[in-house]
N, C-alpha and C. Protein backbone atom coordinates (compact mmCIF):
# COMPACT_ATOMS: atom_id res chain seq x y z
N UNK A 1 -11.40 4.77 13.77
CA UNK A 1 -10.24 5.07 12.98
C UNK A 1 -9.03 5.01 13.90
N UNK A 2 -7.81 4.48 13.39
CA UNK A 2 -6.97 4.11 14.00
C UNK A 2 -5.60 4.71 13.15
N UNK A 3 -5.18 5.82 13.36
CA UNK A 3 -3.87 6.65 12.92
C UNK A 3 -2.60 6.29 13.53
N UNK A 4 -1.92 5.77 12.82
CA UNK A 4 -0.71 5.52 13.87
C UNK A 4 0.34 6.65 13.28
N UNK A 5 0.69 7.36 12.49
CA UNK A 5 1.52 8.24 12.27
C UNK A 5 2.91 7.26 11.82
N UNK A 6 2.86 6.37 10.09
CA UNK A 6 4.33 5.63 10.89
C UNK A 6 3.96 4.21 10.93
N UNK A 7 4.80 3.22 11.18
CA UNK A 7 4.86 1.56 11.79
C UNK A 7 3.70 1.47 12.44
N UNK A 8 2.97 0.72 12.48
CA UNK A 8 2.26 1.16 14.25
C UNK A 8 3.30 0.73 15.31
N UNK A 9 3.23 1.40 16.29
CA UNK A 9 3.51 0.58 17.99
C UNK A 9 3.19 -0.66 18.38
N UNK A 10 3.49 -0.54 19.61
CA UNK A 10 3.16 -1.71 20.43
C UNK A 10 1.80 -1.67 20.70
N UNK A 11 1.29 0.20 21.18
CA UNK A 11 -0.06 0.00 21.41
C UNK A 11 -1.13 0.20 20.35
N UNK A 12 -1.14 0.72 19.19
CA UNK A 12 -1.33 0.38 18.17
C UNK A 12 -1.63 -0.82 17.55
N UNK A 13 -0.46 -1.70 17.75
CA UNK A 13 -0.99 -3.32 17.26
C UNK A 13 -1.99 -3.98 17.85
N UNK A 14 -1.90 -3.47 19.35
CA UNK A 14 -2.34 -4.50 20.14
C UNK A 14 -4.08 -4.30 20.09
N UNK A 15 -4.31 -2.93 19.52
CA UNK A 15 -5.93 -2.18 19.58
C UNK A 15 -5.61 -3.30 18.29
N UNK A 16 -5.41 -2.49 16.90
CA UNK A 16 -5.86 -3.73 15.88
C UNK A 16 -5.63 -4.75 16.03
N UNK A 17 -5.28 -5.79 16.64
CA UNK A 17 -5.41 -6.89 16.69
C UNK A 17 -6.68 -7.06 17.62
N UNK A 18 -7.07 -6.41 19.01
CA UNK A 18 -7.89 -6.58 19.82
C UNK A 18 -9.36 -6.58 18.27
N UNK A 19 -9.46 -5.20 17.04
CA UNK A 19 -9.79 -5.05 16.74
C UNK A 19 -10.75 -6.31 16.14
N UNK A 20 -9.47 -6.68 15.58
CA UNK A 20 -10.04 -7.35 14.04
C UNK A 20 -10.14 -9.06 14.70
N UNK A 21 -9.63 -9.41 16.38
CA UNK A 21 -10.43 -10.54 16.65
C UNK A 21 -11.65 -10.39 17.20
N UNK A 22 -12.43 -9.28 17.26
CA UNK A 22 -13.28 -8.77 17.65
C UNK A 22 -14.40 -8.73 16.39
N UNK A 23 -13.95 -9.25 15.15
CA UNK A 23 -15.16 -9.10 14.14
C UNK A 23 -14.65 -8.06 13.34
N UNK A 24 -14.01 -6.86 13.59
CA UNK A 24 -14.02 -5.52 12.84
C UNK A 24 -13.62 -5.61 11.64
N UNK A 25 -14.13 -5.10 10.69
CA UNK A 25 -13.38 -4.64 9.16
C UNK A 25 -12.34 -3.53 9.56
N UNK A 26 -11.24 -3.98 9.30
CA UNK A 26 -10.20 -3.02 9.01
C UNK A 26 -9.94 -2.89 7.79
N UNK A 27 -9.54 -1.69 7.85
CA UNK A 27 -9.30 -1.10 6.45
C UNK A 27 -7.85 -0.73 6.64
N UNK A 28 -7.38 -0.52 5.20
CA UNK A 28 -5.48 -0.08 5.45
C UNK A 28 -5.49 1.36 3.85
N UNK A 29 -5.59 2.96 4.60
CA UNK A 29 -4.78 3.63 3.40
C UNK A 29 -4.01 4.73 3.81
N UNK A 30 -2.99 4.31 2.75
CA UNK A 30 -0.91 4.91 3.28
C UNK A 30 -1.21 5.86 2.53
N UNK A 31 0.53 6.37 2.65
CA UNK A 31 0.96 6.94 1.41
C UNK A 31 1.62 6.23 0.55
N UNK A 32 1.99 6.31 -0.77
CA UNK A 32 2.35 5.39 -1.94
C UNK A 32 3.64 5.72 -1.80
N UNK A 33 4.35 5.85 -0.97
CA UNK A 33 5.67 6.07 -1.08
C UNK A 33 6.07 4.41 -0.24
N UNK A 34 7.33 4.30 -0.24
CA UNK A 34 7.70 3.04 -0.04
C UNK A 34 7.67 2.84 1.25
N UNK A 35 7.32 3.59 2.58
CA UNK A 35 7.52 3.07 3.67
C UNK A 35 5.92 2.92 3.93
N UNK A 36 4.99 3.89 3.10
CA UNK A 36 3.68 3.14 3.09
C UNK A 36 3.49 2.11 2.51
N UNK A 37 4.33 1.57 1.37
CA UNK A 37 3.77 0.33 1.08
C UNK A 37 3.98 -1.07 2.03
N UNK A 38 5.39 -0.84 2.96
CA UNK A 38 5.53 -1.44 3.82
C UNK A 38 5.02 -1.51 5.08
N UNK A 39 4.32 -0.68 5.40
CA UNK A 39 3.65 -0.12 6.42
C UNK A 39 2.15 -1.37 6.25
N UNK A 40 1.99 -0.81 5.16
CA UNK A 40 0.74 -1.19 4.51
C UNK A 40 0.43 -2.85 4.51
N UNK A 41 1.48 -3.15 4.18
CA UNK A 41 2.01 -4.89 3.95
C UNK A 41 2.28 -5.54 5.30
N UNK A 42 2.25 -4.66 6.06
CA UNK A 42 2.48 -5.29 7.91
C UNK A 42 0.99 -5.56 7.87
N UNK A 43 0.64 -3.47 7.82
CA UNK A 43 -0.97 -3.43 8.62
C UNK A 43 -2.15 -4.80 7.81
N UNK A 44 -2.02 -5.25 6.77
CA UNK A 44 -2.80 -6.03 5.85
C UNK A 44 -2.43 -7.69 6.39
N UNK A 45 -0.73 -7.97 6.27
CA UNK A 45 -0.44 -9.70 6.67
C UNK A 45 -0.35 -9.84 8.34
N UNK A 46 -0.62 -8.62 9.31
CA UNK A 46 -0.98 -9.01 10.46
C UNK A 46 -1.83 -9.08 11.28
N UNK A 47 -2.78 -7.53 10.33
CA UNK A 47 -3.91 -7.16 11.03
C UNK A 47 -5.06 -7.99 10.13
N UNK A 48 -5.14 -8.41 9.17
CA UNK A 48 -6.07 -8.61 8.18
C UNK A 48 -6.90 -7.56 7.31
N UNK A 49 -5.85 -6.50 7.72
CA UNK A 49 -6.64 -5.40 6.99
C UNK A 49 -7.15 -4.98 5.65
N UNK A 50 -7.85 -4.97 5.22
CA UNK A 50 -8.25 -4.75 3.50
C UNK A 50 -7.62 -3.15 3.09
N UNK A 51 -7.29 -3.40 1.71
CA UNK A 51 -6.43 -2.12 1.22
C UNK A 51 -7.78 -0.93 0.69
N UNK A 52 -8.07 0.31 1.28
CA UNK A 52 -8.52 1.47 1.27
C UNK A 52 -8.70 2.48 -0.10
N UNK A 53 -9.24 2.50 -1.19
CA UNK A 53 -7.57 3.38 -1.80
C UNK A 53 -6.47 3.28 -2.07
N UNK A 54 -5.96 2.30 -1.75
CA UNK A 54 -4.54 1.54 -1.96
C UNK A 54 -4.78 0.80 -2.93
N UNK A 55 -4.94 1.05 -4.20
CA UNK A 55 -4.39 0.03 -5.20
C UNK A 55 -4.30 0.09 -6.58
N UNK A 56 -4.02 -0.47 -7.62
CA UNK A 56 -3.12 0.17 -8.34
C UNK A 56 -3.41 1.45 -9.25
N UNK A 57 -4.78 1.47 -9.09
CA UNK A 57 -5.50 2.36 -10.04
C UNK A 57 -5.38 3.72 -9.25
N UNK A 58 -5.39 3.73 -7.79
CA UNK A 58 -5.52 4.49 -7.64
C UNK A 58 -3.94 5.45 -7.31
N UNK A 59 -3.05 4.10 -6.98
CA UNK A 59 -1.33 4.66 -7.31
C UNK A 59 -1.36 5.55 -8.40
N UNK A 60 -1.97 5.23 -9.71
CA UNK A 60 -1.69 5.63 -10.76
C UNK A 60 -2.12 7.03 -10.99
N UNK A 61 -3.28 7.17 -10.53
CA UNK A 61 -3.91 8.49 -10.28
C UNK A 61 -3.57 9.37 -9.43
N UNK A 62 -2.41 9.08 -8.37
CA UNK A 62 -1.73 9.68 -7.33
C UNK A 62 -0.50 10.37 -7.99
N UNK A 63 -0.03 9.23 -8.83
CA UNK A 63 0.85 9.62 -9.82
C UNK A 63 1.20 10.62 -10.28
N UNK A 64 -0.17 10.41 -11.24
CA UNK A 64 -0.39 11.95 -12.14
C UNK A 64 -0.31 12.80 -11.87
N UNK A 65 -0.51 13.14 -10.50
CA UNK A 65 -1.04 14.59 -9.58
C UNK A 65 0.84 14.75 -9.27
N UNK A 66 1.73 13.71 -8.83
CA UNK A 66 2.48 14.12 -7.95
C UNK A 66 3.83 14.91 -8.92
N UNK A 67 4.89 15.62 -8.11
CA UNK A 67 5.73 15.84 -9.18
C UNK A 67 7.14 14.89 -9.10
N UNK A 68 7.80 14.58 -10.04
CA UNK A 68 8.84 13.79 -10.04
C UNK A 68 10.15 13.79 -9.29
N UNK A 69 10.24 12.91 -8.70
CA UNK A 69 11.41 12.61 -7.70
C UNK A 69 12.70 11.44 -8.24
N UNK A 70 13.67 11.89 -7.96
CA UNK A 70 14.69 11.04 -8.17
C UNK A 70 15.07 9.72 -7.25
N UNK A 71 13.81 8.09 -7.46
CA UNK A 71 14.45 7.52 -6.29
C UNK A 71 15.57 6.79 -6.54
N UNK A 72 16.08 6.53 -4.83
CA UNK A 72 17.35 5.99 -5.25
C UNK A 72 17.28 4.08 -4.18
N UNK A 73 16.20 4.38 -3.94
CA UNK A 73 16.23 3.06 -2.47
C UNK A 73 15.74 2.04 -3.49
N UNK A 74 15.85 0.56 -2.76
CA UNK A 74 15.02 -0.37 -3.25
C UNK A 74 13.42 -0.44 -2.79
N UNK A 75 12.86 -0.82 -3.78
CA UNK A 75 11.81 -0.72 -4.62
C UNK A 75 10.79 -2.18 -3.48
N UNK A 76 9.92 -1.60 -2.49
CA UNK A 76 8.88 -3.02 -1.86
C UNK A 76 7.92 -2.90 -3.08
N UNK A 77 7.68 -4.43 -2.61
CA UNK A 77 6.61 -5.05 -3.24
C UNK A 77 5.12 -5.03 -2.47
N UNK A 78 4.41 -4.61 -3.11
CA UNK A 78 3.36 -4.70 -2.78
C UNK A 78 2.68 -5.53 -2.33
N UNK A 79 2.75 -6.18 -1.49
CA UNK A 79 2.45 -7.77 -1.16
C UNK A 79 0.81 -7.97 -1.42
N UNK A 80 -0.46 -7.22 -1.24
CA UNK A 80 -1.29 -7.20 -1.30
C UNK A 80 -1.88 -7.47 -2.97
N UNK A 81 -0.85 -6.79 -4.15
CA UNK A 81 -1.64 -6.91 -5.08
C UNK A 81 -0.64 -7.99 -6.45
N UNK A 82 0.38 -7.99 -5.81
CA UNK A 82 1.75 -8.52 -6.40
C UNK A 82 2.05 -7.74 -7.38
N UNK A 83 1.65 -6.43 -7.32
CA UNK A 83 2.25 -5.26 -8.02
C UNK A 83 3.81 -5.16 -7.05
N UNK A 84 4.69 -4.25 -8.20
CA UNK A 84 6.22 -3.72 -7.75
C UNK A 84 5.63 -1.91 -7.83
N UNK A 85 6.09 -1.10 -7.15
CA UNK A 85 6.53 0.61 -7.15
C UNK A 85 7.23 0.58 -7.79
């Protein structure tokens, strides 16, 4: 397991990448807020990582639980499922 807290780093990338030319299944799960989905959309189009829990069914069910916020930023795309937040 590989936590980066955040973007990953420099040293961070460099383990998943060592990782995943190494054979490894990586896996990728954020938080559904928008800097995880971008986070998410690095760790997946650089690392090859497969989405965890990350997807739309389970956004939706995150949903339900969470309480309502007023956003005001623009909106990433999910690059993994071509879903929008």
């Amino acid at each position: 397991m590989v936590c980066t807290d955040g973007m990953p780093a420099a040293a961070q990338r460099v383990i998943l990448r060592q990782l995943a030319d190494a054979g490894a299944l990586l896996r990728y799960h954020g938080d559904f807020d928008w800097a995880g989905v971008r986070i998410g959309n690095y760790v997946m189009r650089e690392c090859g990582a497969q989405p965890w829990r990350f997807d739309a069914a389970n956004y939706v069910a995150a949903v339900a639980q969470a309480p309502l916020q007023d956003l005001h930023w623009r909106v990433p795309k999910a690059e993994h499922y071509g879903m929008k937040l």
